[in-house]
C-alpha atoms as a PDB file:
ATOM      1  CA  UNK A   1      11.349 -11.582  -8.025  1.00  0.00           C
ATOM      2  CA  UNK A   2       7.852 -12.562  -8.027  1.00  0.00           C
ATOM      3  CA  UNK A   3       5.168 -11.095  -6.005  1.00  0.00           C
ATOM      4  CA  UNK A   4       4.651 -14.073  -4.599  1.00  0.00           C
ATOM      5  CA  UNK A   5       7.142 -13.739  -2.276  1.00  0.00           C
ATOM      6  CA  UNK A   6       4.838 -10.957  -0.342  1.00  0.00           C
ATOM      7  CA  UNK A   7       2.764 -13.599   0.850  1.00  0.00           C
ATOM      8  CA  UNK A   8      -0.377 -12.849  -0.322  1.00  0.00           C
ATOM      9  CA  UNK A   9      -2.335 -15.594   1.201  1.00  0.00           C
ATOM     10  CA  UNK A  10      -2.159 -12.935   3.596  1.00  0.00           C
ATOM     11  CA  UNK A  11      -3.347 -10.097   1.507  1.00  0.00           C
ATOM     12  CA  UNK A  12      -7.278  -9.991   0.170  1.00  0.00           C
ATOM     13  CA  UNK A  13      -6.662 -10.605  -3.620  1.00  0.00           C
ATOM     14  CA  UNK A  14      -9.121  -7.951  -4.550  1.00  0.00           C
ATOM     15  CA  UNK A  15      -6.264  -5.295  -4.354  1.00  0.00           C
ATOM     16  CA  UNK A  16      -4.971  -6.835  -7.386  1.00  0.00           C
ATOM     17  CA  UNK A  17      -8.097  -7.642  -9.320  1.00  0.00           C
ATOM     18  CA  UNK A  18      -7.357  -6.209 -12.731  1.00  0.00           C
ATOM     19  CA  UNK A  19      -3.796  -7.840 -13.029  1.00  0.00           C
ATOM     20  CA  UNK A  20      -2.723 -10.914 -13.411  1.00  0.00           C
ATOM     21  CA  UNK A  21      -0.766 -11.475 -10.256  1.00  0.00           C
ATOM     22  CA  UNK A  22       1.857 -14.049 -11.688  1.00  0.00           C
ATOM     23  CA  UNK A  23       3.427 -11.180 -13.990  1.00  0.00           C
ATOM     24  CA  UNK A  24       4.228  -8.696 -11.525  1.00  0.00           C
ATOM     25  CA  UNK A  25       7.970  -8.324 -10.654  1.00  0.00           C
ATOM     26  CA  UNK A  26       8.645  -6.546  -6.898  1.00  0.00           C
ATOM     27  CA  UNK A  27      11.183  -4.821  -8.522  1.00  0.00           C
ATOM     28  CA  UNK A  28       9.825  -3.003 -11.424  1.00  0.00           C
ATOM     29  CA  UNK A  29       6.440  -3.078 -10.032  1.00  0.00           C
ATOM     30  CA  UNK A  30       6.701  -1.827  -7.068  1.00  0.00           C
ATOM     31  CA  UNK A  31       5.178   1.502  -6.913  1.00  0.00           C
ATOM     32  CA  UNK A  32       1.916  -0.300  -8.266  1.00  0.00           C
ATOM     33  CA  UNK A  33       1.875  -3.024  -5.723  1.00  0.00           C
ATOM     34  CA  UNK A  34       2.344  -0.624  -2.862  1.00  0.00           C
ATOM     35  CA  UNK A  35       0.250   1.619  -4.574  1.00  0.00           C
ATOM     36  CA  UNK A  36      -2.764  -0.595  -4.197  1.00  0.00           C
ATOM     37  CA  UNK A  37      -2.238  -1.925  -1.340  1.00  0.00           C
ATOM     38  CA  UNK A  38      -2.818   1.639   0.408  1.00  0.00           C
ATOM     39  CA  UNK A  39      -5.802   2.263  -1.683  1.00  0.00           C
ATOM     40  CA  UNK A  40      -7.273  -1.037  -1.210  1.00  0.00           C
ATOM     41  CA  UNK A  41      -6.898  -1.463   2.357  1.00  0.00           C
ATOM     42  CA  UNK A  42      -9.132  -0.813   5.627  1.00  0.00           C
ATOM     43  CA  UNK A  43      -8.237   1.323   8.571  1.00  0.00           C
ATOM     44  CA  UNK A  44      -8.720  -2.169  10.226  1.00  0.00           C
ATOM     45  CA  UNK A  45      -5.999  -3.722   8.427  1.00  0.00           C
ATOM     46  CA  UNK A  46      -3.678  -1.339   7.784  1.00  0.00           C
ATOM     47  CA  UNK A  47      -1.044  -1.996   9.839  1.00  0.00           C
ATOM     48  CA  UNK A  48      -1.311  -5.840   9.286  1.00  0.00           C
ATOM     49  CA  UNK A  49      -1.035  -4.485   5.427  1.00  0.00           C
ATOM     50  CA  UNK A  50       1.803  -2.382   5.899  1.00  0.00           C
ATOM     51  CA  UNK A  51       3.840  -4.960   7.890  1.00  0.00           C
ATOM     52  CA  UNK A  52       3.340  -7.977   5.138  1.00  0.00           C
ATOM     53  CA  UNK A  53       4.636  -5.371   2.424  1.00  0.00           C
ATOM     54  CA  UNK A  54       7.352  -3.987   4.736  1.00  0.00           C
ATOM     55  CA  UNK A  55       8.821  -7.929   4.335  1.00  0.00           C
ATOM     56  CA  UNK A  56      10.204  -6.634   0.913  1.00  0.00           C
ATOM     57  CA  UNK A  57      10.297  -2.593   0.652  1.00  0.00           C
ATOM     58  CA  UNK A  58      11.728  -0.032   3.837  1.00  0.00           C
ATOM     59  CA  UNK A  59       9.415   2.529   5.023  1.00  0.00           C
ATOM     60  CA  UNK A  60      11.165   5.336   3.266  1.00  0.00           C
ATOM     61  CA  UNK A  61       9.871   3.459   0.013  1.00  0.00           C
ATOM     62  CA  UNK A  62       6.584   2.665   1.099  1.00  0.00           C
ATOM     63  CA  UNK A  63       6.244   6.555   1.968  1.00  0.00           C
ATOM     64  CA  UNK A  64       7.615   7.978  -1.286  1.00  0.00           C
ATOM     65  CA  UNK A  65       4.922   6.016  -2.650  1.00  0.00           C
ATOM     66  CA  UNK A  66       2.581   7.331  -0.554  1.00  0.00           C
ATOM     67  CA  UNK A  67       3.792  11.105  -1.288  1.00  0.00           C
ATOM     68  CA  UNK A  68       3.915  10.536  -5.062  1.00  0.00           C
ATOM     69  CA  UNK A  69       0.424   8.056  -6.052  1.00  0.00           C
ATOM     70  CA  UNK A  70      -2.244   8.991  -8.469  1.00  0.00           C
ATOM     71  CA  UNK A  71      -4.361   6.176  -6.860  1.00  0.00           C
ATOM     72  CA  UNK A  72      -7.149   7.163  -4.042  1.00  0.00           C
ATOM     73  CA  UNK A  73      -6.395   6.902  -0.714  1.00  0.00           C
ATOM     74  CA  UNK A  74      -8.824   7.909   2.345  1.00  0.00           C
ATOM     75  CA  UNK A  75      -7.760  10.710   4.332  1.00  0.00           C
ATOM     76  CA  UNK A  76      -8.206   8.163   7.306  1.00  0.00           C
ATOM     77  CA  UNK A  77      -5.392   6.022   5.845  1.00  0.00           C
ATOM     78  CA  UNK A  78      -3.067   9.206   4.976  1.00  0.00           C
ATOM     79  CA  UNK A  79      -3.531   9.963   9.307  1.00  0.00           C
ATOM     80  CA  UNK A  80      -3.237   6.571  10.373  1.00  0.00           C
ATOM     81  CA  UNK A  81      -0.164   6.296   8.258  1.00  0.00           C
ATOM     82  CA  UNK A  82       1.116   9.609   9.973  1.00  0.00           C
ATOM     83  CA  UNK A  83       0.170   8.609  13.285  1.00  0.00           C
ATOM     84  CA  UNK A  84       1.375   4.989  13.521  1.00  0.00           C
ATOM     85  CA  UNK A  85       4.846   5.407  11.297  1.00  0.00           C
ATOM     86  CA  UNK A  86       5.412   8.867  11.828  1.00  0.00           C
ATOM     87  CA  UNK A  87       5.351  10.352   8.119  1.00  0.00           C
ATOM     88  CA  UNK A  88       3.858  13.335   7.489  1.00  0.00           C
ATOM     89  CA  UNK A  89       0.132  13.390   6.766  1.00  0.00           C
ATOM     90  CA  UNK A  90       0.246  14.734   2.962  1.00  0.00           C
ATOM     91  CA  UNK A  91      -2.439  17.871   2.365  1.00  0.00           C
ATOM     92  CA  UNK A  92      -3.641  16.663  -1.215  1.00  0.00           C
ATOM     93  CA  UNK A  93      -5.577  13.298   0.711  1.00  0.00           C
ATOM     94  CA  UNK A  94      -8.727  12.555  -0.415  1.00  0.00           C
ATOM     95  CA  UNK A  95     -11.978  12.749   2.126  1.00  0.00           C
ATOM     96  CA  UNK A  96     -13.388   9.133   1.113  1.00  0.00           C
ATOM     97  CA  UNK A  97     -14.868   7.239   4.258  1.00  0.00           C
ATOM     98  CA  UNK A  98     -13.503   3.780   4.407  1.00  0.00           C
END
């Protein structure tokens, strides 16, 4: 399954500058492609994020990702992720102002 299928005329292609798009799989990539996509984003367009990747992956997915990245994500994404999909608000977050 291409990533294609996540729309991402929607989705600012600078989360994905280092890779060549075309070769990532949903399936076997997924944990990078969410992965980024939290890192990358904006408190502004986080939930507009969250809802274009929930097309292909449940929110128990998208938070085990969450829980388990070695990529940066502001502490303000961490709460607003707690706050709007009610996930817990992991401790190790990173204090980076978006």
């Amino acid at each position: 399954m291409n990533i294609t299928s996540l729309n991402l005329a929607e989705m600012p292609r600078v989360f994905f500058w280092d890779v060549d798009i075309e070769s990532l799989d949903l399936k076997r990539d997924y944990f990078f492609i969410i992965s980024r996509i939290l890192s990358f984003t904006t408190v502004e367009f986080l939930c507009n994020n969250i809802d274009i990747i929930r097309t292909q992956f449940d929110m128990q997915i998208i938070q085990q990702v969450l829980e388990n990245t070695s990529e940066i994500i502001s502490e303000d994404i961490y709460k607003l992720m707690s706050e709007t999909y009610d996930i817990p608000n992991y401790s190790h977050c990173v204090n980076i102002p978006v």
